[in-house]
PDB file of N, CA and C in Angstrom:
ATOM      1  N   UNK A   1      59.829  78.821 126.753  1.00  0.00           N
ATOM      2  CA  UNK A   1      60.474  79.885 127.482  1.00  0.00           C
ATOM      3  C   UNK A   1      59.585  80.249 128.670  1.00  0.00           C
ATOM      4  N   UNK A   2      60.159  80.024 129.957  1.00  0.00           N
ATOM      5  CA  UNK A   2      58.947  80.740 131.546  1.00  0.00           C
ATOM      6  C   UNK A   2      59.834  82.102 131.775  1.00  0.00           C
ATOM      7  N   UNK A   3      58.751  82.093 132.472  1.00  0.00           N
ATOM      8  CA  UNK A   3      58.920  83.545 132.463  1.00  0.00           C
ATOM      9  C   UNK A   3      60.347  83.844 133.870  1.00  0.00           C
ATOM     10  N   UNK A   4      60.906  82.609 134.286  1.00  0.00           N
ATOM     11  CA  UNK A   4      62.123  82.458 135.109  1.00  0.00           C
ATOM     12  C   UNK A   4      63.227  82.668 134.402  1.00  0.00           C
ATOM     13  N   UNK A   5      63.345  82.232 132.791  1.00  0.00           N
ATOM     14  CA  UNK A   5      64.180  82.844 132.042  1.00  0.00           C
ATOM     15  C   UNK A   5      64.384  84.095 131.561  1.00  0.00           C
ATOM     16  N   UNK A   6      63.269  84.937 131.311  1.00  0.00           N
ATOM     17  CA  UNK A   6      63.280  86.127 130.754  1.00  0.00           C
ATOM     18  C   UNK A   6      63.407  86.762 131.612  1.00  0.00           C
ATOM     19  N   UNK A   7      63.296  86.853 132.974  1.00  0.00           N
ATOM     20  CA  UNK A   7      63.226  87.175 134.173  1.00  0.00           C
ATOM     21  C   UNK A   7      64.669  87.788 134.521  1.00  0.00           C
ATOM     22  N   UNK A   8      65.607  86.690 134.040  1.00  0.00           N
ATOM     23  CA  UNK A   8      66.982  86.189 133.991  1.00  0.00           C
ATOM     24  C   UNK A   8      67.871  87.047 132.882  1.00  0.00           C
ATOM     25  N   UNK A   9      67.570  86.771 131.655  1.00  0.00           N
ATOM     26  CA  UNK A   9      67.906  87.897 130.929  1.00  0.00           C
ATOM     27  C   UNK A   9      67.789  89.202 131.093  1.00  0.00           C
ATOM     28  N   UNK A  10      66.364  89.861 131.302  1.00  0.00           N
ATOM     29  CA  UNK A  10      66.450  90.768 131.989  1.00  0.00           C
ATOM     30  C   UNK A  10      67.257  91.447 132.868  1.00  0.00           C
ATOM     31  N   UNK A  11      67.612  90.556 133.762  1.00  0.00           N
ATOM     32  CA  UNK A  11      68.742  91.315 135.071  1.00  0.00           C
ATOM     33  C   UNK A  11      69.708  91.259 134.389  1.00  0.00           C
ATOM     34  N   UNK A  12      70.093  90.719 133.515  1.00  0.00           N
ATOM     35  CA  UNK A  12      71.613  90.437 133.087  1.00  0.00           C
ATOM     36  C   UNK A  12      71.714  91.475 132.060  1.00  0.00           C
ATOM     37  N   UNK A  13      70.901  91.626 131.069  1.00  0.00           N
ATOM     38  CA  UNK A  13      70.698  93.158 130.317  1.00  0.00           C
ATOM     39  C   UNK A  13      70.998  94.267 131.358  1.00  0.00           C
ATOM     40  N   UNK A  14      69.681  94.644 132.155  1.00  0.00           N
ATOM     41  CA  UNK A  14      69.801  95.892 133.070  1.00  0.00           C
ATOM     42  C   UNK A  14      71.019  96.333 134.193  1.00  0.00           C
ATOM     43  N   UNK A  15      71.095  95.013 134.722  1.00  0.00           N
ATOM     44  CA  UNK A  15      72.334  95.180 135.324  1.00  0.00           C
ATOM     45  C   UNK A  15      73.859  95.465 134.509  1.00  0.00           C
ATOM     46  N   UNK A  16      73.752  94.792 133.621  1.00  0.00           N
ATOM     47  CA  UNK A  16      74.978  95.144 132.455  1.00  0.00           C
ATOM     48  C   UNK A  16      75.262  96.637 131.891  1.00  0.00           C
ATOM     49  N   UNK A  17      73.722  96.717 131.348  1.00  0.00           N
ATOM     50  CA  UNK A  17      73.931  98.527 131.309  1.00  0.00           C
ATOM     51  C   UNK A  17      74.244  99.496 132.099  1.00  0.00           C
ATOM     52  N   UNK A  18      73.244  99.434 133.472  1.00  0.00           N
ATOM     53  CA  UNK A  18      73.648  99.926 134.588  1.00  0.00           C
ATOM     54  C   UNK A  18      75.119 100.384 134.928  1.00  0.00           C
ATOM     55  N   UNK A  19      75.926  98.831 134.703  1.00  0.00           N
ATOM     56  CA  UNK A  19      77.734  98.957 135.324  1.00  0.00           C
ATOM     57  C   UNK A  19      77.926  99.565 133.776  1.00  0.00           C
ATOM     58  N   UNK A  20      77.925  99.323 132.390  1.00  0.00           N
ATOM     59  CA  UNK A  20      78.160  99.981 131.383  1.00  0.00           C
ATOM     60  C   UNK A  20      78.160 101.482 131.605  1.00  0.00           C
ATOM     61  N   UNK A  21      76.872 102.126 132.334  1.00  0.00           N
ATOM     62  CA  UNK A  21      76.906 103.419 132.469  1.00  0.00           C
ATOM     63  C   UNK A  21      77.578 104.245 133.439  1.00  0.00           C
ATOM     64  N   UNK A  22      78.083 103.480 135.115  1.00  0.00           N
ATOM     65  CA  UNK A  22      78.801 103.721 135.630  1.00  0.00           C
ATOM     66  C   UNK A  22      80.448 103.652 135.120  1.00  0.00           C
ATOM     67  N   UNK A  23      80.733 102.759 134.326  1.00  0.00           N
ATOM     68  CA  UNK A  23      82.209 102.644 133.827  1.00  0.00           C
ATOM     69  C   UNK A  23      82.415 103.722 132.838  1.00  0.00           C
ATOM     70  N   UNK A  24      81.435 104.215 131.898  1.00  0.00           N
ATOM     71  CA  UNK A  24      81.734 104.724 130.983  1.00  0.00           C
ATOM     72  C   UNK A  24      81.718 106.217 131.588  1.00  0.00           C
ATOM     73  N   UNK A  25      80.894 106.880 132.836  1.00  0.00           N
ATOM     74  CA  UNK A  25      81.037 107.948 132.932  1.00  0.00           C
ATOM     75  C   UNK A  25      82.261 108.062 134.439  1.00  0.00           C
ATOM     76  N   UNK A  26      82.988 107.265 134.660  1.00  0.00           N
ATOM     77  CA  UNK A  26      83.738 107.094 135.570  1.00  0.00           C
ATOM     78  C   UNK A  26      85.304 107.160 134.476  1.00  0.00           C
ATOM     79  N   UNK A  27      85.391 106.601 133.208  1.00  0.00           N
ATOM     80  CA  UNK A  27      85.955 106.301 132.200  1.00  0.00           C
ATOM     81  C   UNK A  27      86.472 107.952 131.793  1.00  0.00           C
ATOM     82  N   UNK A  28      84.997 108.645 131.428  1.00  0.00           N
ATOM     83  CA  UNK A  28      85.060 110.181 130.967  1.00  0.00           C
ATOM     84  C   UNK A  28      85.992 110.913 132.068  1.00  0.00           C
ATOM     85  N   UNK A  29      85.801 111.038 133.329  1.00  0.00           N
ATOM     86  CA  UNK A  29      85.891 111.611 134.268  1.00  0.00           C
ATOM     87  C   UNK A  29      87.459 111.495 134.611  1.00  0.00           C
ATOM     88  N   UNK A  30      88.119 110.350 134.374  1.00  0.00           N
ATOM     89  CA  UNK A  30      89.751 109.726 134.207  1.00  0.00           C
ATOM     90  C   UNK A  30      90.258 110.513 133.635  1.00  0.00           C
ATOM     91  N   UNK A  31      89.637 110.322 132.241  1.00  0.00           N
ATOM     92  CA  UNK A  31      90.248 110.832 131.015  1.00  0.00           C
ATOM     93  C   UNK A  31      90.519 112.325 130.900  1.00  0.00           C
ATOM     94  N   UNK A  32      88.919 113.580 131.500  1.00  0.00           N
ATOM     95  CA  UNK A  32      89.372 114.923 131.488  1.00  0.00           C
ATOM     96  C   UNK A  32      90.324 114.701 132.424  1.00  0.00           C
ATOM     97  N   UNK A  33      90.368 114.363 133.418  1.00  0.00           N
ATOM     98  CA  UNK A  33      91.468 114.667 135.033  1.00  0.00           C
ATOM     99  C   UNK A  33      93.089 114.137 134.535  1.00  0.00           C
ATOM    100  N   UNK A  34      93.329 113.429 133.302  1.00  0.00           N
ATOM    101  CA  UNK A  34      94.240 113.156 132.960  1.00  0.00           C
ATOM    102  C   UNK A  34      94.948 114.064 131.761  1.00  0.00           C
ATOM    103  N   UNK A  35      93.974 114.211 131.042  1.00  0.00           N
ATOM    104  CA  UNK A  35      93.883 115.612 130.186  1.00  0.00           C
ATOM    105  C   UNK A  35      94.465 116.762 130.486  1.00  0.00           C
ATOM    106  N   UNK A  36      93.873 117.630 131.459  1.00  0.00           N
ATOM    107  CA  UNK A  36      93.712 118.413 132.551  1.00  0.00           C
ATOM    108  C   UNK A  36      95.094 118.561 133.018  1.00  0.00           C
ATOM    109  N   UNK A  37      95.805 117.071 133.370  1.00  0.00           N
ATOM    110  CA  UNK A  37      96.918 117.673 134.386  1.00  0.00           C
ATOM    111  C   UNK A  37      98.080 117.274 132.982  1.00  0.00           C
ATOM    112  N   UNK A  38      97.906 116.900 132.086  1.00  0.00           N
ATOM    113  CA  UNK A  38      99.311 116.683 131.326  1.00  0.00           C
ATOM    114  C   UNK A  38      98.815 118.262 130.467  1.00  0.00           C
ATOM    115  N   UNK A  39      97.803 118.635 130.317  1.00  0.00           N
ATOM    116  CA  UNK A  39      97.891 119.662 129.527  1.00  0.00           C
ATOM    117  C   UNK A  39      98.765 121.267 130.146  1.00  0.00           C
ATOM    118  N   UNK A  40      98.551 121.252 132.039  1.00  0.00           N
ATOM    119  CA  UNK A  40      99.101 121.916 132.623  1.00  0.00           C
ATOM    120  C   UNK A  40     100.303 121.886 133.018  1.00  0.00           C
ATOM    121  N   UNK A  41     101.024 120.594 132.532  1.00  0.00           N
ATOM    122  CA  UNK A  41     102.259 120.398 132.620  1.00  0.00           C
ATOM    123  C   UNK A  41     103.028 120.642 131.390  1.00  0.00           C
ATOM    124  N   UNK A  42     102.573 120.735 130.447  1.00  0.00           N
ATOM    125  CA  UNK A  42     102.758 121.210 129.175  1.00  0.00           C
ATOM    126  C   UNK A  42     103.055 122.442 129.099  1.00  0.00           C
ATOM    127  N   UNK A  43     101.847 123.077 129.693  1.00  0.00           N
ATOM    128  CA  UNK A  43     101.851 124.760 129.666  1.00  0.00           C
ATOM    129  C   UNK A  43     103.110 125.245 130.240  1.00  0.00           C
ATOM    130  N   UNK A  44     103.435 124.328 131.555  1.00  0.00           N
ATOM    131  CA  UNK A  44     104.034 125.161 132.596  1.00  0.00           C
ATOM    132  C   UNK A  44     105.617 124.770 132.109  1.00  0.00           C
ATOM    133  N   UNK A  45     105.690 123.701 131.418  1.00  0.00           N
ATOM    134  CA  UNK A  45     107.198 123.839 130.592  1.00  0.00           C
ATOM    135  C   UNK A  45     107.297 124.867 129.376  1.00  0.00           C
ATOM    136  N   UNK A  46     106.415 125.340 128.744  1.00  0.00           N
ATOM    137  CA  UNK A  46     106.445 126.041 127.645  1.00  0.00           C
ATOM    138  C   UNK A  46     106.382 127.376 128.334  1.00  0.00           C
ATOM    139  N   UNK A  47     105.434 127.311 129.346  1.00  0.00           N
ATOM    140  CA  UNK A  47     106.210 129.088 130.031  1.00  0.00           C
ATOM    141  C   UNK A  47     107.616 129.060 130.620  1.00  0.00           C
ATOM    142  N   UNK A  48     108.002 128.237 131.005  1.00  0.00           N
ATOM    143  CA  UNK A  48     109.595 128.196 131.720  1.00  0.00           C
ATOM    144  C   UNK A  48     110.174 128.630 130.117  1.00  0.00           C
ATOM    145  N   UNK A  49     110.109 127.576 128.955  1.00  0.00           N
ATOM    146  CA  UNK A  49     110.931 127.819 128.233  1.00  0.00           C
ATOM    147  C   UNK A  49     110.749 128.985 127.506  1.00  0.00           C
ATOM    148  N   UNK A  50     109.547 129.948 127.524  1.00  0.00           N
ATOM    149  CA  UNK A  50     109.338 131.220 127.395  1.00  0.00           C
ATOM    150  C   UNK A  50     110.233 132.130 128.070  1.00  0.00           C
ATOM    151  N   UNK A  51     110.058 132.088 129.518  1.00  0.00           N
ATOM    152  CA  UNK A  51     110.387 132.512 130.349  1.00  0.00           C
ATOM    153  C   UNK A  51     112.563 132.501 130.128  1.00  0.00           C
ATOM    154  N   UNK A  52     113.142 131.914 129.104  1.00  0.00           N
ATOM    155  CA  UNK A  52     114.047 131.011 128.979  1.00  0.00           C
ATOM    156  C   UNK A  52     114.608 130.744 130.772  1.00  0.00           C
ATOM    157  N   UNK A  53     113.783 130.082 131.732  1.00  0.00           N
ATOM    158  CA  UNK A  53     114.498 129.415 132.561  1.00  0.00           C
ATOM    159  C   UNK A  53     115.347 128.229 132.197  1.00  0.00           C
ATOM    160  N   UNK A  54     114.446 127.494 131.536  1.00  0.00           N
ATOM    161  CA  UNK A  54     115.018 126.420 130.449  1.00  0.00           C
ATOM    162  C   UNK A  54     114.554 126.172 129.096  1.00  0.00           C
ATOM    163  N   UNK A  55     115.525 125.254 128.670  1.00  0.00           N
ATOM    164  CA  UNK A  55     115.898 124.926 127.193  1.00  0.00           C
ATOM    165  C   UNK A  55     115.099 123.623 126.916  1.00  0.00           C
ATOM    166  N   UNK A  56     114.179 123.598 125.969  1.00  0.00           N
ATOM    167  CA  UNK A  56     113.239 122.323 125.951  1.00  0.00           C
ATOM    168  C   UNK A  56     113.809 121.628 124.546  1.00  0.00           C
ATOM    169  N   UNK A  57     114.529 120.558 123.888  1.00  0.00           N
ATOM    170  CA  UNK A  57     114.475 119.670 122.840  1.00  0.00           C
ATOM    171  C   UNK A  57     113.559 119.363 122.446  1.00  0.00           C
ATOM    172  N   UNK A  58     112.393 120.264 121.733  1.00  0.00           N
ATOM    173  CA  UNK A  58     111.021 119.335 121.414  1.00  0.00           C
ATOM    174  C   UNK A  58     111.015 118.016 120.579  1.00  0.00           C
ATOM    175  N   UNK A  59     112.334 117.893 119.912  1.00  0.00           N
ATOM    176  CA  UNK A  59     112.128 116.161 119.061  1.00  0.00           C
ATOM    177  C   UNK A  59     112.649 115.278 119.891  1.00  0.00           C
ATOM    178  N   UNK A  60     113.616 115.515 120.932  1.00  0.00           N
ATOM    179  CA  UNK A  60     113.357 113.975 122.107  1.00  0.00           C
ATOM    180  C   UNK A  60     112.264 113.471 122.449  1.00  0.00           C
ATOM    181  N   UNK A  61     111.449 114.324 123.172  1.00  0.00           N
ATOM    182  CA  UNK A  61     109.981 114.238 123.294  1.00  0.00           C
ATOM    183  C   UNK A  61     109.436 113.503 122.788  1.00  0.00           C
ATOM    184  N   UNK A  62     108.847 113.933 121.471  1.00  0.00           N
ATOM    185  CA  UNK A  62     108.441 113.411 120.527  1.00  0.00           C
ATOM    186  C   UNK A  62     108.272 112.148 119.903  1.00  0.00           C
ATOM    187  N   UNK A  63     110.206 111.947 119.916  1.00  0.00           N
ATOM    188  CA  UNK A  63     110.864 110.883 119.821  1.00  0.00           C
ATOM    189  C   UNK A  63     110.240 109.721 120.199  1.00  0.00           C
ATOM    190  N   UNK A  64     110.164 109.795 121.680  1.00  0.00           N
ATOM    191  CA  UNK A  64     110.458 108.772 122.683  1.00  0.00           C
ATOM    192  C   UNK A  64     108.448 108.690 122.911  1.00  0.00           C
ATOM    193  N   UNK A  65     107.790 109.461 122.928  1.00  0.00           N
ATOM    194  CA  UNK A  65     106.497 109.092 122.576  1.00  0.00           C
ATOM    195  C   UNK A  65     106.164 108.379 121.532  1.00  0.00           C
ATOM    196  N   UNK A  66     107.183 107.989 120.507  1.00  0.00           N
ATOM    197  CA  UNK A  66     106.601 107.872 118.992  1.00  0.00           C
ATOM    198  C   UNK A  66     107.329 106.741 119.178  1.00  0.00           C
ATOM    199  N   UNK A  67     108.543 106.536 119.871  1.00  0.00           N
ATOM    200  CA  UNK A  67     109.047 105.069 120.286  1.00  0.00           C
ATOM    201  C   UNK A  67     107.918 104.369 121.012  1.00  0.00           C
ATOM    202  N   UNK A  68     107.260 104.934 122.074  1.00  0.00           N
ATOM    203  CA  UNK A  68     106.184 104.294 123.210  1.00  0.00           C
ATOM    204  C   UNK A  68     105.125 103.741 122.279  1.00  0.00           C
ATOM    205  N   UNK A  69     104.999 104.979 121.366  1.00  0.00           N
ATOM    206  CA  UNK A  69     103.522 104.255 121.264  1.00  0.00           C
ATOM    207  C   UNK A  69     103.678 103.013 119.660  1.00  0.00           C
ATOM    208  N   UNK A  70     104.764 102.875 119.337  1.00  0.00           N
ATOM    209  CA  UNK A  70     105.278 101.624 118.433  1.00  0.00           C
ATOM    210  C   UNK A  70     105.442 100.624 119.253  1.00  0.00           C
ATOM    211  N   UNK A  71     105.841 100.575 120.353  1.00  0.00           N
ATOM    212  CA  UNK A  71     106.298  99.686 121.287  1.00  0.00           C
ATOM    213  C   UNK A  71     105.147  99.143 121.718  1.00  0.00           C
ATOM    214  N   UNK A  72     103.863  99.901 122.414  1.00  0.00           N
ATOM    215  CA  UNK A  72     102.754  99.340 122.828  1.00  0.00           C
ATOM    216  C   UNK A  72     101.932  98.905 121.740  1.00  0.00           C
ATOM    217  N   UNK A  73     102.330  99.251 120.514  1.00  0.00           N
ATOM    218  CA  UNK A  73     101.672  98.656 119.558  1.00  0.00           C
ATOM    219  C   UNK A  73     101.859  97.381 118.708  1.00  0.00           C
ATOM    220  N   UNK A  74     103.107  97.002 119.084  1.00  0.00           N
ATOM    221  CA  UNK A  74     103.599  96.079 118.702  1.00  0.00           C
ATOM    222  C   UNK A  74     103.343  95.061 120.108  1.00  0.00           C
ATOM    223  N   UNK A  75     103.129  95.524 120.846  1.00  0.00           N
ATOM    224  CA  UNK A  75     103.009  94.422 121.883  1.00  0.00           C
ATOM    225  C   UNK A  75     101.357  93.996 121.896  1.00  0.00           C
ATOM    226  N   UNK A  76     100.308  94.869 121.970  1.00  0.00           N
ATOM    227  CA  UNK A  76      99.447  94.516 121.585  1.00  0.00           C
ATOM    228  C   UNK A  76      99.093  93.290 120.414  1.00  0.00           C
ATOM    229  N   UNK A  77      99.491  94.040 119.470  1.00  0.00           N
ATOM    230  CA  UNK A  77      99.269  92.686 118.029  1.00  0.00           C
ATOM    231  C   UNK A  77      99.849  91.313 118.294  1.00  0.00           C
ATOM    232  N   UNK A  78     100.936  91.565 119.491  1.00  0.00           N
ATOM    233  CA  UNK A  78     101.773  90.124 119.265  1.00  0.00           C
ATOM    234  C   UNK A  78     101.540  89.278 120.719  1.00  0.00           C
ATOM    235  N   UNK A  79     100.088  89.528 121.299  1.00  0.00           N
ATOM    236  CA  UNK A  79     100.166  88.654 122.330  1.00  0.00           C
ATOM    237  C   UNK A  79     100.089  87.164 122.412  1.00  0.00           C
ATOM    238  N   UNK A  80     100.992  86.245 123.037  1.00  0.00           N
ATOM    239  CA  UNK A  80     100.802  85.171 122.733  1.00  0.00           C
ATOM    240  C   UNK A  80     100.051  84.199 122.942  1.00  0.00           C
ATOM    241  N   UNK A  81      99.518  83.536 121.962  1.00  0.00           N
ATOM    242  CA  UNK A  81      98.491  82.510 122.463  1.00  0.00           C
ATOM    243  C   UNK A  81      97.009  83.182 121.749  1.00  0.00           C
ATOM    244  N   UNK A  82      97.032  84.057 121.718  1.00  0.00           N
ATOM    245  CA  UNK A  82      95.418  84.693 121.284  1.00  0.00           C
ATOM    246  C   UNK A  82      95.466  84.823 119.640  1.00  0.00           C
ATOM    247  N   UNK A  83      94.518  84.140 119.452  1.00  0.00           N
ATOM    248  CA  UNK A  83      94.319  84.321 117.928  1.00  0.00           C
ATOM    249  C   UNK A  83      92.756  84.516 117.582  1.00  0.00           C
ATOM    250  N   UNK A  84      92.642  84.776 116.463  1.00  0.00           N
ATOM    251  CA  UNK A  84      91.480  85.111 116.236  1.00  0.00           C
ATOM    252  C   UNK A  84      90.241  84.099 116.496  1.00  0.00           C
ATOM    253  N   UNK A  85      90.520  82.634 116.247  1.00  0.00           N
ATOM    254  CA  UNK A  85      89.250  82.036 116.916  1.00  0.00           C
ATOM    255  C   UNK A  85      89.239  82.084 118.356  1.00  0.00           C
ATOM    256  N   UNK A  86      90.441  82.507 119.466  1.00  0.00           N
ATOM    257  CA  UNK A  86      90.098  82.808 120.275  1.00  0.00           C
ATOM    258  C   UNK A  86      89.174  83.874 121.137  1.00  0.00           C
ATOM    259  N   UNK A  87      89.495  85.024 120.156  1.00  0.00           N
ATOM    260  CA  UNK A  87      88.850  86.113 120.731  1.00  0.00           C
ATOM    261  C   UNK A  87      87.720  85.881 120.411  1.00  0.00           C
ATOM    262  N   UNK A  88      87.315  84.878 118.891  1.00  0.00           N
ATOM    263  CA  UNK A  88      85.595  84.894 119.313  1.00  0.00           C
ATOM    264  C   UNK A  88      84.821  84.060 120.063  1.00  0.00           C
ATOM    265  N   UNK A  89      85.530  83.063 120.564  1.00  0.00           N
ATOM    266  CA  UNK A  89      85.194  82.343 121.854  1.00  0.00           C
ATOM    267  C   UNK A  89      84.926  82.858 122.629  1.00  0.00           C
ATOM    268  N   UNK A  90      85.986  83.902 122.923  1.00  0.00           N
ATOM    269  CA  UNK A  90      85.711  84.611 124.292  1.00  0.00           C
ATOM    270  C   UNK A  90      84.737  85.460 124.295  1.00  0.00           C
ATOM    271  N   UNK A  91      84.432  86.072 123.168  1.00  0.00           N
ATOM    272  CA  UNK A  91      83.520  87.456 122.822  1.00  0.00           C
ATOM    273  C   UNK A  91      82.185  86.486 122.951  1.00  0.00           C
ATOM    274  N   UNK A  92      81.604  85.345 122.161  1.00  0.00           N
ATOM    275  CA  UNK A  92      80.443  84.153 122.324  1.00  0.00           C
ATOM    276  C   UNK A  92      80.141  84.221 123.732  1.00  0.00           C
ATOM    277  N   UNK A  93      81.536  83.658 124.147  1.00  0.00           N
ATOM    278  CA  UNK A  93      81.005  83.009 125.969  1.00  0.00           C
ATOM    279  C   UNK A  93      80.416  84.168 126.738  1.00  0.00           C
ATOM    280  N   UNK A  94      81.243  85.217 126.710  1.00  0.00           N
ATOM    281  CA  UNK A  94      80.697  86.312 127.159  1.00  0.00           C
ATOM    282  C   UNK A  94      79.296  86.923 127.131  1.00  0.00           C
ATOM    283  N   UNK A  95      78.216  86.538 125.840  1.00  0.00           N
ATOM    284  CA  UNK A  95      77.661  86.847 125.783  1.00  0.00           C
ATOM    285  C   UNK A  95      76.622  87.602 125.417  1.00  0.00           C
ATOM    286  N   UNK A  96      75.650  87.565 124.159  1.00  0.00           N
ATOM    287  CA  UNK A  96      75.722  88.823 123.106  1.00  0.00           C
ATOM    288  C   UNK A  96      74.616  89.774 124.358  1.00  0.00           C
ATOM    289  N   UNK A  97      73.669  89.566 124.925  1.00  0.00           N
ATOM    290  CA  UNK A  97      72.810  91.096 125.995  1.00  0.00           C
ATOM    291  C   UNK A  97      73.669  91.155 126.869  1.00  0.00           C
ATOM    292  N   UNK A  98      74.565  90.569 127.336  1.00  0.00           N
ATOM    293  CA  UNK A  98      75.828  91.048 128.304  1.00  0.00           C
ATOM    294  C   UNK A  98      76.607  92.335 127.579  1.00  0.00           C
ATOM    295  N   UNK A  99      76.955  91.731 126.506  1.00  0.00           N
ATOM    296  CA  UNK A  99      78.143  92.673 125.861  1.00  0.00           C
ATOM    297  C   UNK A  99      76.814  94.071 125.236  1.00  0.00           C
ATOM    298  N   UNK A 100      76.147  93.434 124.724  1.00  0.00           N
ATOM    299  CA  UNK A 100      75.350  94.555 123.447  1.00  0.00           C
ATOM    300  C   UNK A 100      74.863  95.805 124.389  1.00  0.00           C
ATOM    301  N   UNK A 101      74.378  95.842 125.601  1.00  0.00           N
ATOM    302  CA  UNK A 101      73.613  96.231 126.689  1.00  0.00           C
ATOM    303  C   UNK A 101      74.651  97.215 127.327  1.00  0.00           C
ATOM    304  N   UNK A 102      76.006  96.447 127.766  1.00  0.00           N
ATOM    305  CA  UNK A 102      77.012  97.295 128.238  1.00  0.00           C
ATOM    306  C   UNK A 102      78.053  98.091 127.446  1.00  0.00           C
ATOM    307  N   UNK A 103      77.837  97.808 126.491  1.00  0.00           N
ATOM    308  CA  UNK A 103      78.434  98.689 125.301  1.00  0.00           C
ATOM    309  C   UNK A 103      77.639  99.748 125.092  1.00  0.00           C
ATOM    310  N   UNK A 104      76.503  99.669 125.231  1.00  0.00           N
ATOM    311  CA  UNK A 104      75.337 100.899 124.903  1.00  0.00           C
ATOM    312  C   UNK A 104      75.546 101.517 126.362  1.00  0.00           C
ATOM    313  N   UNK A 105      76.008 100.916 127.397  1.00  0.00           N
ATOM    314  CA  UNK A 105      75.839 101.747 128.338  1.00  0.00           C
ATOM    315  C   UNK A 105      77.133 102.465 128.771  1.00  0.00           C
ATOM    316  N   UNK A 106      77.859 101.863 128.194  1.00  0.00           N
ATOM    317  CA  UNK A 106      79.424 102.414 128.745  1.00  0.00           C
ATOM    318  C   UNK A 106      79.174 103.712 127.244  1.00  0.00           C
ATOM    319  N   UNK A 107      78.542 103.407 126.783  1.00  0.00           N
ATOM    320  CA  UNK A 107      78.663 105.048 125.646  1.00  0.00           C
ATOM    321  C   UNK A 107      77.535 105.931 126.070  1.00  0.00           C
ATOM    322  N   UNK A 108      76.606 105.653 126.482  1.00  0.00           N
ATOM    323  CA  UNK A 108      75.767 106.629 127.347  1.00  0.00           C
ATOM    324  C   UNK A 108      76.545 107.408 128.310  1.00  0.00           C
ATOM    325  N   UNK A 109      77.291 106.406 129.176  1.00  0.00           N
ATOM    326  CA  UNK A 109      77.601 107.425 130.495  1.00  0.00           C
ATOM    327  C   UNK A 109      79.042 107.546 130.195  1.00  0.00           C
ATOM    328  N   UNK A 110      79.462 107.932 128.915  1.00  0.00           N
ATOM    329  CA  UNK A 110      80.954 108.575 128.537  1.00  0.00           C
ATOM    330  C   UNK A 110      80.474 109.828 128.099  1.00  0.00           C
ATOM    331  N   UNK A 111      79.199 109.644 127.259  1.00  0.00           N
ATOM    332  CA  UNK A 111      78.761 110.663 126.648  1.00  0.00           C
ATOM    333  C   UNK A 111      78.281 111.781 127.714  1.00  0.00           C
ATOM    334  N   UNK A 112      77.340 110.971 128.627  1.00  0.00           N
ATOM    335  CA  UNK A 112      76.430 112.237 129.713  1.00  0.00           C
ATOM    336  C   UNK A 112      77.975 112.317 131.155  1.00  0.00           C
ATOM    337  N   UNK A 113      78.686 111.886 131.563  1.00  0.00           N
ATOM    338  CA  UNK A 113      79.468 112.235 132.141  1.00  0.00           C
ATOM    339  C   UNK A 113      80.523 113.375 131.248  1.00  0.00           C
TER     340      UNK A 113
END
């Protein structure tokens, strides 16, 4: 092993974490701002329907979220072509201080963002 390899790993660790920690607190930052505005859209139908300007069906709603998220779930499990020795090919090639490095870093900067 010279020290041109470790050299090499190195950047590929640090740099990995690095973008790990930018994604993960860029990730956080999505997520309140998405939070944030469906929670105020929430509010502001539940004061109308306070208000009775209007009449809200809360089990359509519901419904049709609970349809969405069967739907994306079923599409997930059933993509074609990917099977399980694939994904660990891909997860291998990728890289275990690529992945291990940016996983630690995308949870650092979810956590401190």
């Amino acid at each position: 092993m010279n020290l041109e390899s470790v050299s090499s790993i190195g950047a590929t660790i640090g740099g990995s974490f690095f973008a790990g920690v930018l994604i993960g607190y860029a990730l956080k930052k999505v997520v309140k701002l998405v939070a944030v505005v469906v929670g105020l859209f929430f509010a502001g139908l539940t004061y109308l329907q306070y208000q009775q300007i209007i009449d809200i069906n809360w089990n359509k709603p519901q419904q049709a979220s609970q349809n969405t998220v069967t739907t994306l779930a079923n599409a997930t499990t059933q993509i074609p072509g990917l099977t399980n020795h694939t994904a660990a090919l891909a997860i291998t090639n990728f890289g275990i201080p690529l992945t291990s490095s940016m996983s630690m870093g995308i949870a650092i900067g979810f956590l401190k963002g």
